[in-house]
PDB file of N, CA and C in Angstrom:
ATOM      1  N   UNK A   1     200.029 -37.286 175.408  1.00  0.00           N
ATOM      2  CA  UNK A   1     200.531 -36.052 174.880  1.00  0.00           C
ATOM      3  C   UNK A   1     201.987 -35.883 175.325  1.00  0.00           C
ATOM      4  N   UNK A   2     203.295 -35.393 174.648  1.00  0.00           N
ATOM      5  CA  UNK A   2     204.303 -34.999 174.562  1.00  0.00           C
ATOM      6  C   UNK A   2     204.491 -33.625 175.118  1.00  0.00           C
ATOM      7  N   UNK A   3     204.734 -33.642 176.391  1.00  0.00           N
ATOM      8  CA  UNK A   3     204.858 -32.426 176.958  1.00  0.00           C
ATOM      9  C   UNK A   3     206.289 -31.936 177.480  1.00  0.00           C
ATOM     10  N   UNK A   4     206.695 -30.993 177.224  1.00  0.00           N
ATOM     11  CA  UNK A   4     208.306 -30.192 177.371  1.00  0.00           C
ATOM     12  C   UNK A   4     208.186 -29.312 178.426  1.00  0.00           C
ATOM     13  N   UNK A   5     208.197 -29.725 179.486  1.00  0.00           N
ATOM     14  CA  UNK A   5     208.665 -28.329 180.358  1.00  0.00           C
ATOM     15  C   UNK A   5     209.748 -27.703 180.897  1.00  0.00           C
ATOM     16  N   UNK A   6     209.857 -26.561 180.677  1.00  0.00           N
ATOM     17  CA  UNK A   6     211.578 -26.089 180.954  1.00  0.00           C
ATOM     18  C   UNK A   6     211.373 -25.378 182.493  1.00  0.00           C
ATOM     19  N   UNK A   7     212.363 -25.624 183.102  1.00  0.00           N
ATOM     20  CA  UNK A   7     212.290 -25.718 184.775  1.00  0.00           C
ATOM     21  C   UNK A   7     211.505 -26.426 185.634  1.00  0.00           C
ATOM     22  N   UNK A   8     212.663 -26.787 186.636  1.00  0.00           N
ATOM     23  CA  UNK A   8     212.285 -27.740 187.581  1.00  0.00           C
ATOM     24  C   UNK A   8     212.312 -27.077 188.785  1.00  0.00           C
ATOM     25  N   UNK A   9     212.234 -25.660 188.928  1.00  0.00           N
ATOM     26  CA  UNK A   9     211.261 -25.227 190.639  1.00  0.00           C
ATOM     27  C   UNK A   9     210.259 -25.938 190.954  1.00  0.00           C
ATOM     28  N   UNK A  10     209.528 -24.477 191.827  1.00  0.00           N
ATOM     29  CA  UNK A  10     208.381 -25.127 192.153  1.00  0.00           C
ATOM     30  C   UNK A  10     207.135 -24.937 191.549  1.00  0.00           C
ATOM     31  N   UNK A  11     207.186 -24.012 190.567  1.00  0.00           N
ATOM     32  CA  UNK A  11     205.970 -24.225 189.534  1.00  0.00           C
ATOM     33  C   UNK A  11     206.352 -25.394 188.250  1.00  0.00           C
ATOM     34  N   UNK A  12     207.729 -25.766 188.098  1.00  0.00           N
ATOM     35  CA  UNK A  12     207.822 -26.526 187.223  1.00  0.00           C
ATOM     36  C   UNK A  12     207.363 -27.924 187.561  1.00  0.00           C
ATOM     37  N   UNK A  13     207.400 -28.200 188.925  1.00  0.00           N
ATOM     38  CA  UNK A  13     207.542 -29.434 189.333  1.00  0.00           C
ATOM     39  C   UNK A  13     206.068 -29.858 189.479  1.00  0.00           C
ATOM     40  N   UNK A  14     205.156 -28.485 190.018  1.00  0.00           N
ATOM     41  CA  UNK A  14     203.882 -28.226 190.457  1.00  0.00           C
ATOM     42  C   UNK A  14     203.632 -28.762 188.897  1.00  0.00           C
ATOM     43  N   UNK A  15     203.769 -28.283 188.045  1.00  0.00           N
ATOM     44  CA  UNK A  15     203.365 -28.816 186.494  1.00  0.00           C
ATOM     45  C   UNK A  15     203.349 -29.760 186.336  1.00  0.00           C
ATOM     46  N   UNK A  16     204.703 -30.419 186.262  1.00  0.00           N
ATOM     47  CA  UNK A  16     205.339 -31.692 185.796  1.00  0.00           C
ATOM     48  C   UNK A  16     204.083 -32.927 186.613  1.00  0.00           C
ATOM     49  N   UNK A  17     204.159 -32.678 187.827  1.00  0.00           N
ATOM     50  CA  UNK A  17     203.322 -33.960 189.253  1.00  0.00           C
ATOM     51  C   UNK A  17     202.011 -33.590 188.436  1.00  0.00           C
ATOM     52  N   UNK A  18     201.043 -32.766 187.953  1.00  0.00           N
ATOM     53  CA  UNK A  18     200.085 -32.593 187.650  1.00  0.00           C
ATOM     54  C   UNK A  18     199.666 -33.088 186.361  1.00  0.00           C
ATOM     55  N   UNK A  19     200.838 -32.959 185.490  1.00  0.00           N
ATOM     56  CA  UNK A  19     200.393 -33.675 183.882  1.00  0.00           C
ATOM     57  C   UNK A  19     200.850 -34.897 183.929  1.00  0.00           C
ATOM     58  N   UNK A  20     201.963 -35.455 184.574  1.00  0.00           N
ATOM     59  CA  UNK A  20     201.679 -36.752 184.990  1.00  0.00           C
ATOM     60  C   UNK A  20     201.065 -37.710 185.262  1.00  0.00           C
ATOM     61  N   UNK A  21     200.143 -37.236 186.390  1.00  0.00           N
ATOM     62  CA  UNK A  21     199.102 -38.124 186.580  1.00  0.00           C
ATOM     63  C   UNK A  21     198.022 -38.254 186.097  1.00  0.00           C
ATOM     64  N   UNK A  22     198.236 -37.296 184.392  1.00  0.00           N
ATOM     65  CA  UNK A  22     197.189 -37.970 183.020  1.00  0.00           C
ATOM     66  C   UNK A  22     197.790 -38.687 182.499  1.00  0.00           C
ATOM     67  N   UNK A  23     198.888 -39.201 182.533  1.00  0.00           N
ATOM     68  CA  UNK A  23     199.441 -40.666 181.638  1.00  0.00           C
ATOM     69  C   UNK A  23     200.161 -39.337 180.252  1.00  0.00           C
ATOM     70  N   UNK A  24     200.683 -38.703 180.406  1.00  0.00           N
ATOM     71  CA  UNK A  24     201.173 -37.463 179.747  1.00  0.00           C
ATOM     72  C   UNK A  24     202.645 -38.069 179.384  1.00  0.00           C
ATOM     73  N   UNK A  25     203.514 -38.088 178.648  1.00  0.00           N
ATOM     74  CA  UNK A  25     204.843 -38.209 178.322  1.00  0.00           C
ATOM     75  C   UNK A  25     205.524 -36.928 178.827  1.00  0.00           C
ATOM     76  N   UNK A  26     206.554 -36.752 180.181  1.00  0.00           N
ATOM     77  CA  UNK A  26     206.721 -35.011 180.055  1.00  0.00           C
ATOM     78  C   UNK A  26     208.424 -35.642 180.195  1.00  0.00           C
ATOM     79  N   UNK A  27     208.761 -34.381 179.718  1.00  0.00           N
ATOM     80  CA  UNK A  27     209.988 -34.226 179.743  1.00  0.00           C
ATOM     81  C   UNK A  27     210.478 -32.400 180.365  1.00  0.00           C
ATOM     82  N   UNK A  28     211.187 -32.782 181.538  1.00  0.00           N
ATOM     83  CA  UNK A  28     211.603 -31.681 182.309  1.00  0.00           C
ATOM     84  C   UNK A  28     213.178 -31.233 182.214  1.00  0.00           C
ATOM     85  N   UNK A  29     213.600 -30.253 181.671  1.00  0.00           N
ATOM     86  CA  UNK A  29     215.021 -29.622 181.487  1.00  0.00           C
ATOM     87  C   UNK A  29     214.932 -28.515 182.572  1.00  0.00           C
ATOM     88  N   UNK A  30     216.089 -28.308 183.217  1.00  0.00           N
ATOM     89  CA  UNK A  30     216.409 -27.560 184.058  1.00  0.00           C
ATOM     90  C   UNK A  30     218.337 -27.949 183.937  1.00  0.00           C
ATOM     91  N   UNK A  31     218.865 -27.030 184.593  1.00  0.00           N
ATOM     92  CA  UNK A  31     220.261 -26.613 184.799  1.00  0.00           C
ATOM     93  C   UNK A  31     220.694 -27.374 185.604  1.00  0.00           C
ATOM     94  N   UNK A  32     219.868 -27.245 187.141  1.00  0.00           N
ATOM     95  CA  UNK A  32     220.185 -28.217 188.259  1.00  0.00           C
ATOM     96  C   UNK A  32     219.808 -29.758 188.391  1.00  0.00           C
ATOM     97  N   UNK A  33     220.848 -30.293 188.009  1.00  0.00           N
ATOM     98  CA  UNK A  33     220.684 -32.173 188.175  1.00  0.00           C
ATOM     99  C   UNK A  33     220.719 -32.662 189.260  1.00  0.00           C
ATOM    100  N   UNK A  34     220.269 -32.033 190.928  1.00  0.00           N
ATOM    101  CA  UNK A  34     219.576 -32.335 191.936  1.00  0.00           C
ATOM    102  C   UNK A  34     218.122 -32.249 191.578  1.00  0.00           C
ATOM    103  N   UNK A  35     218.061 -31.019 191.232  1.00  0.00           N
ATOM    104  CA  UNK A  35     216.535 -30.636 191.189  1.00  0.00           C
ATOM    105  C   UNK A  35     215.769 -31.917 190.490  1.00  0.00           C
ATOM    106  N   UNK A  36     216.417 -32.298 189.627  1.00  0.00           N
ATOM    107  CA  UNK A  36     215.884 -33.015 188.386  1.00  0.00           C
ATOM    108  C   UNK A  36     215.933 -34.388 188.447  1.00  0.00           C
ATOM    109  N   UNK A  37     216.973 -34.795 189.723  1.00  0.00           N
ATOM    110  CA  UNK A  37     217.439 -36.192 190.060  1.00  0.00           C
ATOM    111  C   UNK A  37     216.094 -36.181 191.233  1.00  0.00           C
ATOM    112  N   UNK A  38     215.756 -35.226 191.846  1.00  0.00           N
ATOM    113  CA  UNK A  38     214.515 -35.281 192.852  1.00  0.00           C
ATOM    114  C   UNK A  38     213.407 -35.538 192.554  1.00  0.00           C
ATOM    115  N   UNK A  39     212.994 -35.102 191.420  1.00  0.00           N
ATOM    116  CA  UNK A  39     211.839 -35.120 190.386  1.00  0.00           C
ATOM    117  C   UNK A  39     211.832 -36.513 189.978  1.00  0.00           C
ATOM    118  N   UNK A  40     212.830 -37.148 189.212  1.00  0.00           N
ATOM    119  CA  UNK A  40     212.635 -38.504 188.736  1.00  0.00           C
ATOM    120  C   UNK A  40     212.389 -39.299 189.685  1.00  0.00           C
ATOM    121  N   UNK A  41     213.423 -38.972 191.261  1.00  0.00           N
ATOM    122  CA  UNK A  41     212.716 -39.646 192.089  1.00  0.00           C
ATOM    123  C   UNK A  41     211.281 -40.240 192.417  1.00  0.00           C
ATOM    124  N   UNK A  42     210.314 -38.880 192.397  1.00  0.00           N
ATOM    125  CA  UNK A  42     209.166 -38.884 192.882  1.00  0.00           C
ATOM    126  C   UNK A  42     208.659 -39.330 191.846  1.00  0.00           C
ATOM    127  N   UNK A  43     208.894 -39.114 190.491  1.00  0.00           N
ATOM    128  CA  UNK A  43     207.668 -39.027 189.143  1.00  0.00           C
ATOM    129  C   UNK A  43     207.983 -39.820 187.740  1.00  0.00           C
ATOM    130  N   UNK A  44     207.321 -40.666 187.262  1.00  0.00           N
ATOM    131  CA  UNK A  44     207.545 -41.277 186.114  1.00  0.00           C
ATOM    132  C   UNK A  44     207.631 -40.186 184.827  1.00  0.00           C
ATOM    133  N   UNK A  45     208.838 -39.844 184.854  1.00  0.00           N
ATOM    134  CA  UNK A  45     208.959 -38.731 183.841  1.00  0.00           C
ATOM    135  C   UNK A  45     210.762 -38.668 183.484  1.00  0.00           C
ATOM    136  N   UNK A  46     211.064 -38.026 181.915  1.00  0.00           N
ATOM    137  CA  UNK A  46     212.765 -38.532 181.559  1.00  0.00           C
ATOM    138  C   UNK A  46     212.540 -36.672 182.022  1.00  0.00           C
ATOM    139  N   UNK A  47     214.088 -36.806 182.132  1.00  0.00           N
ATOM    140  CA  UNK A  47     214.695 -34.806 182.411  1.00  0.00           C
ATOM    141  C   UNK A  47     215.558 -35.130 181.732  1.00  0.00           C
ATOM    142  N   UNK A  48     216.348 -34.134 181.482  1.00  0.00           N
ATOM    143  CA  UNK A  48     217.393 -33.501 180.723  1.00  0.00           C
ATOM    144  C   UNK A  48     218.024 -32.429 181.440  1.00  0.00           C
ATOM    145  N   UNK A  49     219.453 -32.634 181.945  1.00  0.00           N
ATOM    146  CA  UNK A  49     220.082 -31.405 182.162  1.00  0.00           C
ATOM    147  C   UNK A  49     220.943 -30.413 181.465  1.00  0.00           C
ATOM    148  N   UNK A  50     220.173 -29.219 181.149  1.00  0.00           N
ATOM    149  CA  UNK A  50     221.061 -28.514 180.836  1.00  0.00           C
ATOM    150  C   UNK A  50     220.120 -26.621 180.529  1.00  0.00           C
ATOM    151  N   UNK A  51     220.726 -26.074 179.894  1.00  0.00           N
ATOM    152  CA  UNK A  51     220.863 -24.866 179.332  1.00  0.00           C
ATOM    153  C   UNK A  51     219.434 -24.667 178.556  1.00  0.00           C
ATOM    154  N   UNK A  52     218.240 -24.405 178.679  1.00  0.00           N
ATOM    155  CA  UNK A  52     217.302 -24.967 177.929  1.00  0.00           C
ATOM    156  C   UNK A  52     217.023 -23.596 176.664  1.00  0.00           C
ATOM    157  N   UNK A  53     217.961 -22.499 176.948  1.00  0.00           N
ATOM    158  CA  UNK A  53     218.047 -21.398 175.619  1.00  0.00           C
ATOM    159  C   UNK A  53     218.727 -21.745 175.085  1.00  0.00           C
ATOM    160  N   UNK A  54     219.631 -22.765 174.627  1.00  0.00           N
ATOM    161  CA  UNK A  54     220.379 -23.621 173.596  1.00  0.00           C
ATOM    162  C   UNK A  54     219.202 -24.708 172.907  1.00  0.00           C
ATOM    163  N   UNK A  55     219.594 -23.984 171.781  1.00  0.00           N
ATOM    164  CA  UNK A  55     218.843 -24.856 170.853  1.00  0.00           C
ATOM    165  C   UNK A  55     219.525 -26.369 171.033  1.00  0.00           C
ATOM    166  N   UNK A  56     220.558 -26.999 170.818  1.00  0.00           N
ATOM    167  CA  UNK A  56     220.445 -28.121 171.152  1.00  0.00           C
ATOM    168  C   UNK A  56     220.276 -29.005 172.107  1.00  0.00           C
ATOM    169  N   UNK A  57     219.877 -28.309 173.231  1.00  0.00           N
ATOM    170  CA  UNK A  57     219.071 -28.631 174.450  1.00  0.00           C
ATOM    171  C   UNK A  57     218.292 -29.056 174.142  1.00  0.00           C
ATOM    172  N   UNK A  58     217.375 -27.685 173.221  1.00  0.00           N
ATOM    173  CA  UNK A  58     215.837 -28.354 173.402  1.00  0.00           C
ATOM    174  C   UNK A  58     215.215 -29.242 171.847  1.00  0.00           C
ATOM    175  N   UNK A  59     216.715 -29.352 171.594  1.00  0.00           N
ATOM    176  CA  UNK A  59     216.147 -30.502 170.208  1.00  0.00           C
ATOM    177  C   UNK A  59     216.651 -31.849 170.850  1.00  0.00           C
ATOM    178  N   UNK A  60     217.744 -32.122 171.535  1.00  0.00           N
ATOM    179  CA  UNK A  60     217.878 -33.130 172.323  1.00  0.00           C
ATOM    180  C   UNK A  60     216.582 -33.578 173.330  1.00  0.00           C
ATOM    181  N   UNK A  61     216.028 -32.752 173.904  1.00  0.00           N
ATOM    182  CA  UNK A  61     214.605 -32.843 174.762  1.00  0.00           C
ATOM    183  C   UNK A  61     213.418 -33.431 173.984  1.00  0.00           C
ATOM    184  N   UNK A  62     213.938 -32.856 172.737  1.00  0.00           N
ATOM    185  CA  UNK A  62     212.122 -33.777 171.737  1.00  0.00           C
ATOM    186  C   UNK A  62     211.483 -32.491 171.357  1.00  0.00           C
ATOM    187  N   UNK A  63     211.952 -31.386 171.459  1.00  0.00           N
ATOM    188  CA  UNK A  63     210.977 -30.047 170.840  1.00  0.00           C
ATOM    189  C   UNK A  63     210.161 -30.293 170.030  1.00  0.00           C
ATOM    190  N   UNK A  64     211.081 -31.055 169.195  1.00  0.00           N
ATOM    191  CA  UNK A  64     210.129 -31.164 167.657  1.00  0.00           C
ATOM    192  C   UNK A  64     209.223 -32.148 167.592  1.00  0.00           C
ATOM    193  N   UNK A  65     209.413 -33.054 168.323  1.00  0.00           N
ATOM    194  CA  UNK A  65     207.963 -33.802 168.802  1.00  0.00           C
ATOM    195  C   UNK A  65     206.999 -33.665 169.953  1.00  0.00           C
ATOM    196  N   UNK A  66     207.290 -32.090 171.006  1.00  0.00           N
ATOM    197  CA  UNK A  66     206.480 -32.226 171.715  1.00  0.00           C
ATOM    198  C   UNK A  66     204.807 -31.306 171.461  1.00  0.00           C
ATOM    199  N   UNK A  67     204.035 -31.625 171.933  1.00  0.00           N
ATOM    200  CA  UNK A  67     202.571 -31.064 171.571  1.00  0.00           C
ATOM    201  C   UNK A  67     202.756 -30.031 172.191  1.00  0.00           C
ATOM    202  N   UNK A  68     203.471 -29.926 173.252  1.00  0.00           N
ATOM    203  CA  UNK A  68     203.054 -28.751 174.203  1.00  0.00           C
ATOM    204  C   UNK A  68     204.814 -28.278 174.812  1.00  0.00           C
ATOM    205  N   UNK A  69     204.685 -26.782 175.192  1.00  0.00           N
ATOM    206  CA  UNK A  69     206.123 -26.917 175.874  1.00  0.00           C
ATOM    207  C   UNK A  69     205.277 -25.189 176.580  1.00  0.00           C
ATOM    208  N   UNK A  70     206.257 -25.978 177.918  1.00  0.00           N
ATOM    209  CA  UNK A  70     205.871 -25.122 179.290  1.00  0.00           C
ATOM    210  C   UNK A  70     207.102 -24.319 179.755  1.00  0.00           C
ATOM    211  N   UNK A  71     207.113 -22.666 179.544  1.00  0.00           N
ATOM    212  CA  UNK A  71     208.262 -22.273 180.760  1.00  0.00           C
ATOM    213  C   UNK A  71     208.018 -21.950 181.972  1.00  0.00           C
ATOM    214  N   UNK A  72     209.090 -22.367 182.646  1.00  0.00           N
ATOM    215  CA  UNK A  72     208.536 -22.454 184.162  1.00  0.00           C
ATOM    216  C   UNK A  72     209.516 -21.765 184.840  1.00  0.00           C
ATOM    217  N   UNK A  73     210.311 -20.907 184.601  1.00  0.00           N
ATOM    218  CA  UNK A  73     211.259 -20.572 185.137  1.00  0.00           C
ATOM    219  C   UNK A  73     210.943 -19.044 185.855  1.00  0.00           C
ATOM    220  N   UNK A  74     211.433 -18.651 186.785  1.00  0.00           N
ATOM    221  CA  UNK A  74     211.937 -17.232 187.568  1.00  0.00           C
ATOM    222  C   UNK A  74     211.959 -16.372 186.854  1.00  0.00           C
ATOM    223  N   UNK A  75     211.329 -15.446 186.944  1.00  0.00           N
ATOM    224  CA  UNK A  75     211.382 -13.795 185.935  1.00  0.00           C
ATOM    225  C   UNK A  75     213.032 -13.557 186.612  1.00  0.00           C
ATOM    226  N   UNK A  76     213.581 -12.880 185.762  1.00  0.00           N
ATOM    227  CA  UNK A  76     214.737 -12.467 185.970  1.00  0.00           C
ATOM    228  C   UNK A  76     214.245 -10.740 187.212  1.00  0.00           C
ATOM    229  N   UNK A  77     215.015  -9.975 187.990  1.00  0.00           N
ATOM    230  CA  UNK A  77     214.624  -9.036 188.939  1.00  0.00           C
ATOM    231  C   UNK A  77     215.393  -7.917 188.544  1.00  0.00           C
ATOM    232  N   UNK A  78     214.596  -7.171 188.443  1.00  0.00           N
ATOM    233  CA  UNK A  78     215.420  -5.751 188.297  1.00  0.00           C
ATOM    234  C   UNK A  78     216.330  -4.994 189.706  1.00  0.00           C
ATOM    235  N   UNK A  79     217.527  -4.549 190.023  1.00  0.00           N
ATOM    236  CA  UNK A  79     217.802  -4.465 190.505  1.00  0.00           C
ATOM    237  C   UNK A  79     217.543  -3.354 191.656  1.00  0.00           C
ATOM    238  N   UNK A  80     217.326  -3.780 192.771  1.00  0.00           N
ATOM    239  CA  UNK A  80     216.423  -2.640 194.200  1.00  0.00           C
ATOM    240  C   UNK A  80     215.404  -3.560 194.207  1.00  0.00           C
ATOM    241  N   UNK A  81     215.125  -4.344 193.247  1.00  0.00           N
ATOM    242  CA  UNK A  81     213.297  -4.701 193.124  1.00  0.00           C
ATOM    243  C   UNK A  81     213.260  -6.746 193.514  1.00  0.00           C
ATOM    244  N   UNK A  82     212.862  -7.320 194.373  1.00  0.00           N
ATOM    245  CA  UNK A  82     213.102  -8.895 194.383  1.00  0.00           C
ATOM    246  C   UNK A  82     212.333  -9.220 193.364  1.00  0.00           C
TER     247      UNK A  82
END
């Protein structure tokens, strides 16, 4: 399966290590190309860095061929509130 997940924290990554080790095709976009250079480290999986609310991000990523697509990113915080 063709899986898209956008962010590479720690629920993205928690994702990414988990559908992996079904023989899964994933592809991980995130902003930070540490985060993402760490990830390939550990995991047989392609990333993509960049902007993943740009559409040509996520047509460069395979959108249109993936089965599945995951966001994984940080709720944005209202301010007074973490």
């Amino acid at each position: 399966m063709k899986i898209l997940i956008l962010g590479a924290g720690q629920v993205g990554s928690t994702v990414a290590e988990s559908l992996v080790s079904e023989a899964n095709d994933i592809t991980v976009v995130d902003s930070d190309g540490d985060k993402l250079r760490q990830l390939q480290d550990r995991l047989d999986l392609r990333t993509l860095t960049g902007n993943a609310a740009h559409p040509s991000v996520l047509e460069q990523a395979g959108i249109a061929d993936a089965d599945m697509t995951g966001t994984a990113r940080r709720a944005p915080t209202i301010r007074g509130m973490p």
